[in-house]
C-alpha atoms as a PDB file:
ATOM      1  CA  UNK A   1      98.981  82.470  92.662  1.00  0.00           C
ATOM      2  CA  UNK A   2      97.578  83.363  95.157  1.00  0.00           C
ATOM      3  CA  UNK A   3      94.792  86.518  94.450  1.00  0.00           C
ATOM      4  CA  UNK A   4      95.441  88.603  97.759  1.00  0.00           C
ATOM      5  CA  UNK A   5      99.269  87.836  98.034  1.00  0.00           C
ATOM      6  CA  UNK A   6      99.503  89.408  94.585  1.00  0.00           C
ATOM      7  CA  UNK A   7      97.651  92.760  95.776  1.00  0.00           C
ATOM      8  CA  UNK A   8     100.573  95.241  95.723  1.00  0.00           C
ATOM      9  CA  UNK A   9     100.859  96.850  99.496  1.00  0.00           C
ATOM     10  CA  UNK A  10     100.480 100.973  98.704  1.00  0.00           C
ATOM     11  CA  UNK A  11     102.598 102.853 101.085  1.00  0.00           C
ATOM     12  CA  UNK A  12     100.225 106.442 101.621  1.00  0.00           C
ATOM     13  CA  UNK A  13     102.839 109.209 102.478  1.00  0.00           C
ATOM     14  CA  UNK A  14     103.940 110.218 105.601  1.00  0.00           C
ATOM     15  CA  UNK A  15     104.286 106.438 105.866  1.00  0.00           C
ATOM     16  CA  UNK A  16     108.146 104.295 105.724  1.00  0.00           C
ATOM     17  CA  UNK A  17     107.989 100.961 104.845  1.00  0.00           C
ATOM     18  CA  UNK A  18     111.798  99.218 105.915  1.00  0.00           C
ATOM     19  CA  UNK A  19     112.650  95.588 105.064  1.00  0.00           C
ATOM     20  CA  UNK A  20     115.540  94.100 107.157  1.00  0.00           C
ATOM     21  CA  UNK A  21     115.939  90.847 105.665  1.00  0.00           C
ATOM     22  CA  UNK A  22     112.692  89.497 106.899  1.00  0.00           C
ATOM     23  CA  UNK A  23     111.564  92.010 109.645  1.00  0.00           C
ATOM     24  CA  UNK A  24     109.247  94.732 108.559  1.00  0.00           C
ATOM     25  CA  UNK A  25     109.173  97.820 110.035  1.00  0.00           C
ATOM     26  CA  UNK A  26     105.962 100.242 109.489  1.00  0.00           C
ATOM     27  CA  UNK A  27     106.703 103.898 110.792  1.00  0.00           C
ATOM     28  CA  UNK A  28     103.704 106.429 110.017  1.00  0.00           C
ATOM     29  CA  UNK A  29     101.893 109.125 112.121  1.00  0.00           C
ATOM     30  CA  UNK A  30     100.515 106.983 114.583  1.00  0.00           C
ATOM     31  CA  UNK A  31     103.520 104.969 115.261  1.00  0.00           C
ATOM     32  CA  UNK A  32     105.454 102.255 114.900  1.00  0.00           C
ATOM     33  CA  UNK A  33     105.147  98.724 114.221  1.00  0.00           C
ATOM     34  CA  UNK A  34     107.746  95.773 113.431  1.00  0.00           C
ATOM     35  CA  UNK A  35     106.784  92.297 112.181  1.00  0.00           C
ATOM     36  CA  UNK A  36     109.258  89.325 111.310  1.00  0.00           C
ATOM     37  CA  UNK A  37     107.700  87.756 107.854  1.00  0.00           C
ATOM     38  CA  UNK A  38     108.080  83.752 107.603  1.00  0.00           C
ATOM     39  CA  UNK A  39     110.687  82.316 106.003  1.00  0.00           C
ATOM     40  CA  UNK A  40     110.085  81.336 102.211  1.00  0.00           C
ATOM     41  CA  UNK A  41     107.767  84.480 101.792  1.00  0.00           C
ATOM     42  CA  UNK A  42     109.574  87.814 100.403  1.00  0.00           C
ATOM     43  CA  UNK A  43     108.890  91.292 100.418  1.00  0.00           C
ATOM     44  CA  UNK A  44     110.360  94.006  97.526  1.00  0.00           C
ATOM     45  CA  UNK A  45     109.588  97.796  96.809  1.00  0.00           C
ATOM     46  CA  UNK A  46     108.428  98.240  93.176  1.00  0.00           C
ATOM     47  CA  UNK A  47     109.252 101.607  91.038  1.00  0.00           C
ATOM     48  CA  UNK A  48     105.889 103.175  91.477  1.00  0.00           C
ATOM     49  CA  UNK A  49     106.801 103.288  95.248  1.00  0.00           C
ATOM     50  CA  UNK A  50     104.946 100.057  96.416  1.00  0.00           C
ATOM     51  CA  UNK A  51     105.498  96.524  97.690  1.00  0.00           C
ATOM     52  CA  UNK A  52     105.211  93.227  96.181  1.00  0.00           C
ATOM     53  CA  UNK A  53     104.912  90.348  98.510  1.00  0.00           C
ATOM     54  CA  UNK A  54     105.927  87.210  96.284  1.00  0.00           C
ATOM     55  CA  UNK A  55     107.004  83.473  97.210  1.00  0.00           C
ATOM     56  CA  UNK A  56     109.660  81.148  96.132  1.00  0.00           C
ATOM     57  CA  UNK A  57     108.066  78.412  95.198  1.00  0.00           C
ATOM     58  CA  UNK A  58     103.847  76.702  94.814  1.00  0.00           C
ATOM     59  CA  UNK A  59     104.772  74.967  97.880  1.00  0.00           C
ATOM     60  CA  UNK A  60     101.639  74.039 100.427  1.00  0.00           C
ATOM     61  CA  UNK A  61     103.401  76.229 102.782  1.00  0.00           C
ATOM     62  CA  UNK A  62     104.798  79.033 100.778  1.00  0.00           C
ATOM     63  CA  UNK A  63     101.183  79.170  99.208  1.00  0.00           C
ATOM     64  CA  UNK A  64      99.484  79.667 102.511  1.00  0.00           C
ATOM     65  CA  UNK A  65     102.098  81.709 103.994  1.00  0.00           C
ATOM     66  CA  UNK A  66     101.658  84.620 100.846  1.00  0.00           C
ATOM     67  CA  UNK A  67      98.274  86.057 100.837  1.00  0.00           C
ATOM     68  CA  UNK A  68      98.776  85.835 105.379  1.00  0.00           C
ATOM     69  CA  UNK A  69     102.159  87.786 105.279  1.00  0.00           C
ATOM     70  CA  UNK A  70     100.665  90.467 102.469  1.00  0.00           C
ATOM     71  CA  UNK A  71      97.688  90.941 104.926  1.00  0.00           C
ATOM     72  CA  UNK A  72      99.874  91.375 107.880  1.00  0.00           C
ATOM     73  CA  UNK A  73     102.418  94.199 106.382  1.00  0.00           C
ATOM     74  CA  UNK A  74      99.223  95.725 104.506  1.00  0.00           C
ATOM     75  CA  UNK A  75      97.451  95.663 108.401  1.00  0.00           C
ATOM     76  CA  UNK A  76     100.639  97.109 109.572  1.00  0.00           C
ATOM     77  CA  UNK A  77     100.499 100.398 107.251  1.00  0.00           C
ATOM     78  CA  UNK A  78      96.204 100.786 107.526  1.00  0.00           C
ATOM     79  CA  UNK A  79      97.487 100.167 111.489  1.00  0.00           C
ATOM     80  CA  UNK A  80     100.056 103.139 111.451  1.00  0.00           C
ATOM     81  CA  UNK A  81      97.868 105.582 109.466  1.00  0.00           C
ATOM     82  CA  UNK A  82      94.283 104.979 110.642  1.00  0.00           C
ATOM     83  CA  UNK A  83      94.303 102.730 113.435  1.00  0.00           C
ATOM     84  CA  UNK A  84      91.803 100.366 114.214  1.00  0.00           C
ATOM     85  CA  UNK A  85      88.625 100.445 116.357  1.00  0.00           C
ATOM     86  CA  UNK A  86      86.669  98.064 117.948  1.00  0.00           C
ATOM     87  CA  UNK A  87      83.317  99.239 119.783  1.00  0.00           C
ATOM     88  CA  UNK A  88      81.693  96.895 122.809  1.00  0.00           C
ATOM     89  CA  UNK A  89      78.117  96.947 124.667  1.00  0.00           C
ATOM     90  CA  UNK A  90      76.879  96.081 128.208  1.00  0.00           C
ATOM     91  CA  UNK A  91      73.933  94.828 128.599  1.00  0.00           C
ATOM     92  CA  UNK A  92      71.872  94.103 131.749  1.00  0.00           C
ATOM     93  CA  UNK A  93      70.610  95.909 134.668  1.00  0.00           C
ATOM     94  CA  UNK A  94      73.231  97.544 136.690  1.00  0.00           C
ATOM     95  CA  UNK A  95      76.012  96.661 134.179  1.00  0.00           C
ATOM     96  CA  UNK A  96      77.774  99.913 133.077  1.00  0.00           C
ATOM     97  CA  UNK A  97      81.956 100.948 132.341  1.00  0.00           C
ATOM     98  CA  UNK A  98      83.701 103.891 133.976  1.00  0.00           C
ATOM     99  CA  UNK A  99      86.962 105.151 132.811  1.00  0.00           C
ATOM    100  CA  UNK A 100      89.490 104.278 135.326  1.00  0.00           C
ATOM    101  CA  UNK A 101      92.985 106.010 135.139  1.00  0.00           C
ATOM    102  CA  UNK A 102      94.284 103.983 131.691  1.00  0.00           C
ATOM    103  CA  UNK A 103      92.131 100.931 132.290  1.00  0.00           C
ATOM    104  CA  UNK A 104      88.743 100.189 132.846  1.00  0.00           C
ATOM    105  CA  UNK A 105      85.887  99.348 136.084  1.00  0.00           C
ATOM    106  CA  UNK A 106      83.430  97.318 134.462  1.00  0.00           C
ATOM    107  CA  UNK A 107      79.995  96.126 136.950  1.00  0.00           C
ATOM    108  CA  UNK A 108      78.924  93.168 135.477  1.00  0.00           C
ATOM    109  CA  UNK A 109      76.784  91.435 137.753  1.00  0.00           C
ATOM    110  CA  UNK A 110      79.574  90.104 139.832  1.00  0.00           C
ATOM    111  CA  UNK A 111      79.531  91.123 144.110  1.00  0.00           C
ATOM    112  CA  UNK A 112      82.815  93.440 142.947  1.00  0.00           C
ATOM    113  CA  UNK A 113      83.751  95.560 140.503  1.00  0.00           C
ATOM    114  CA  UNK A 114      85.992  94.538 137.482  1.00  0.00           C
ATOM    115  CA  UNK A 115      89.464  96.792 136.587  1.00  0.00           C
ATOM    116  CA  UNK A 116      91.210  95.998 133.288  1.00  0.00           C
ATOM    117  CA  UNK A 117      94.482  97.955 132.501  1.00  0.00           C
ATOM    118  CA  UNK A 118      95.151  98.716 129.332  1.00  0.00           C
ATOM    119  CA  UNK A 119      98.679  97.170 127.342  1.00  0.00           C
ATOM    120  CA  UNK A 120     100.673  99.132 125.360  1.00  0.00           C
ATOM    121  CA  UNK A 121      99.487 100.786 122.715  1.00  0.00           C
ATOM    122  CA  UNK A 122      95.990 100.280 123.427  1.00  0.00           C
ATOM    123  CA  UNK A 123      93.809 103.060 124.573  1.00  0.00           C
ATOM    124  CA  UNK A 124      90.021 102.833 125.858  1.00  0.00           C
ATOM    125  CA  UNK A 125      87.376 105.684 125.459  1.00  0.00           C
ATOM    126  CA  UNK A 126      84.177 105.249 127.468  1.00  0.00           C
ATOM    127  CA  UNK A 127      81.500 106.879 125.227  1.00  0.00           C
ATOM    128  CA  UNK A 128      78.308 106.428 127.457  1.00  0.00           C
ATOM    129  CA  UNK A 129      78.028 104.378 130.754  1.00  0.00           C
ATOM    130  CA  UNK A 130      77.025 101.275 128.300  1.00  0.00           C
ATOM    131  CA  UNK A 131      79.642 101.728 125.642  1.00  0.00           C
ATOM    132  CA  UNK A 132      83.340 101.827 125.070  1.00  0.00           C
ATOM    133  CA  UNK A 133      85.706 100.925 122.352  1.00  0.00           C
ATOM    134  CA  UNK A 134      89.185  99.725 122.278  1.00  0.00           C
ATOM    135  CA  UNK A 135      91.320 101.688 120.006  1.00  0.00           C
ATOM    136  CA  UNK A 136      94.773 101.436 118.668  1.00  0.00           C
ATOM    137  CA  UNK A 137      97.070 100.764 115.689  1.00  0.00           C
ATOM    138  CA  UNK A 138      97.988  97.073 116.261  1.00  0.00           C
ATOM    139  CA  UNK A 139      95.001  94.880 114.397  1.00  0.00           C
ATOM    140  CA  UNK A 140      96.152  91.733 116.337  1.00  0.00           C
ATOM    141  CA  UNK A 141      95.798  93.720 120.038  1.00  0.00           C
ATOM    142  CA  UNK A 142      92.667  95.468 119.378  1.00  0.00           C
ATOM    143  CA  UNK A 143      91.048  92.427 118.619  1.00  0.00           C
ATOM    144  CA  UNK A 144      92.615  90.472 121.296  1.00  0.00           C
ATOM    145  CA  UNK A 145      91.879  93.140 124.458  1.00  0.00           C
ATOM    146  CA  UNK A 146      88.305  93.302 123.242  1.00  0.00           C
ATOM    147  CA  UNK A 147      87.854  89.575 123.172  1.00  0.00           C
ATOM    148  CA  UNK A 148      89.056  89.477 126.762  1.00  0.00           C
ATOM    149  CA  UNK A 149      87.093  91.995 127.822  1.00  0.00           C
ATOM    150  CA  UNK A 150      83.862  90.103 125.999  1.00  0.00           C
ATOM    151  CA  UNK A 151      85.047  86.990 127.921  1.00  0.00           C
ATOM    152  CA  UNK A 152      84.280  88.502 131.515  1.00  0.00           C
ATOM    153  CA  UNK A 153      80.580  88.278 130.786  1.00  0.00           C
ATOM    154  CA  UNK A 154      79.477  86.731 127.832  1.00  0.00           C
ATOM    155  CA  UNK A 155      76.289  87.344 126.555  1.00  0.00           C
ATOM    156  CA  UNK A 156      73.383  85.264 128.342  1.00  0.00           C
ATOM    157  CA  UNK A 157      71.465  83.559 125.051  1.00  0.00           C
ATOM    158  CA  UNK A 158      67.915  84.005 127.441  1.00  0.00           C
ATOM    159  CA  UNK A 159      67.712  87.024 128.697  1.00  0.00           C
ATOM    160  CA  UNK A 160      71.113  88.852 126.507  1.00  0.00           C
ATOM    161  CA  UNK A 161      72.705  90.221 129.286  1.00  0.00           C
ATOM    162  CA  UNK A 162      76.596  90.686 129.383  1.00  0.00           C
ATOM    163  CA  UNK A 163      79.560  92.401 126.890  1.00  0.00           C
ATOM    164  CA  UNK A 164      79.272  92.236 123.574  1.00  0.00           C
ATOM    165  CA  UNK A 165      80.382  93.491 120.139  1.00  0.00           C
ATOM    166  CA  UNK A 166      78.389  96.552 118.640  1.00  0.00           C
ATOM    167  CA  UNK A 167      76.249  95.407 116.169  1.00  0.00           C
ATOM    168  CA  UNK A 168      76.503  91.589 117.164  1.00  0.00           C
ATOM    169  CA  UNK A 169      73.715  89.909 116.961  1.00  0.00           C
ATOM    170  CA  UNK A 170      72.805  86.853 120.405  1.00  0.00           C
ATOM    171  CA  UNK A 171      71.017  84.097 118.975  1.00  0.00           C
ATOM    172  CA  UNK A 172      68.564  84.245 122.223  1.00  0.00           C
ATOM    173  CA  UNK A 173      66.669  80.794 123.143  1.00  0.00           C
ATOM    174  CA  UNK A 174      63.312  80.386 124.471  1.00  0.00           C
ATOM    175  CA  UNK A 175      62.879  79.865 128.484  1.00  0.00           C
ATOM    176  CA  UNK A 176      61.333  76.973 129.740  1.00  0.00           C
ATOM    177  CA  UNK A 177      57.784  76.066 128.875  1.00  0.00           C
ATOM    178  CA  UNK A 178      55.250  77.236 131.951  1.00  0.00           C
ATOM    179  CA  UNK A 179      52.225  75.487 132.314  1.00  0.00           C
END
């Protein structure tokens, strides 16, 4: 069995778990989410008020499909409630972020200024010209909008210039030998 899949998912209040066959729907104070659950893998409200997540069968599939789909619906419901947050640097001289309408003008390096626009349900808040995060309650999105926003400018391993993570650390490389 697997040891995360058999985790039971605790609903906080002011949170409504729905199963529809095998769509989950997440509705809390931040909003709402909906995810479809793979096949074999089931979902069922205990007494004490919260889910189980258990599969059919010690299948290879059904095993590695368990402790994923428990993850996802328990990502769903810390999603709804809290949100998740992911903070980014710039690095270099003359790169800095400016709040643009919903989106973002990043100055990278490049001869012209960078926009981003944010998707749906993601919201950016520049903090200083240097940092910003990417907030919102889908775990999947956050992550994703980030990493394209990292992928403009990666971080240069010599000198560490460029967009990157807070807290990251750039394995930096020695220049070449002078003589």
């Amino acid at each position: 069995m697997s040891r995360i899949g058999r985790l039971p998912i605790v609903v906080p209040a002011g949170v409504k778990l729905e199963i529809d066959g095998q769509d989950v729907t997440v509705t809390g104070p931040k909003g709402t989410l909906v995810h479809t659950i793979a096949e074999p893998i089931a979902i069922a409200k205990e007494e004490d008020g919260s889910f189980t997540v258990t599969r059919p069968n010690d299948e290879r599939m059904s095993k590695s499909l368990h402790g994923l789909s428990r993850t996802l619906v328990n990502n769903m419901v810390v999603g709804v409630t809290e949100g998740y947050k992911k903070t980014l640097e710039v690095t270099g001289t003359g790169y800095r972020v400016a709040a643009n309408g919903g989106g973002l003008e990043l100055q990278l390096g490049f001869s012209h200024p960078i926009q981003v626009n944010a998707p749906d349900g993601i919201k950016f808040i520049v903090e200083t010209p240097t940092k910003f995060a990417v907030e919102g309650i889908d775990k999947q999105k956050v992550g994703e909008v980030a990493a394209n926003i990292r992928k403009l400018r990666k971080p240069d391993p010599y000198k560490g210039k460029g967009v990157r993570y807070s807290g990251e650390v750039i394995r930096r490389k020695a220049g070449k030998a002078g003589k």
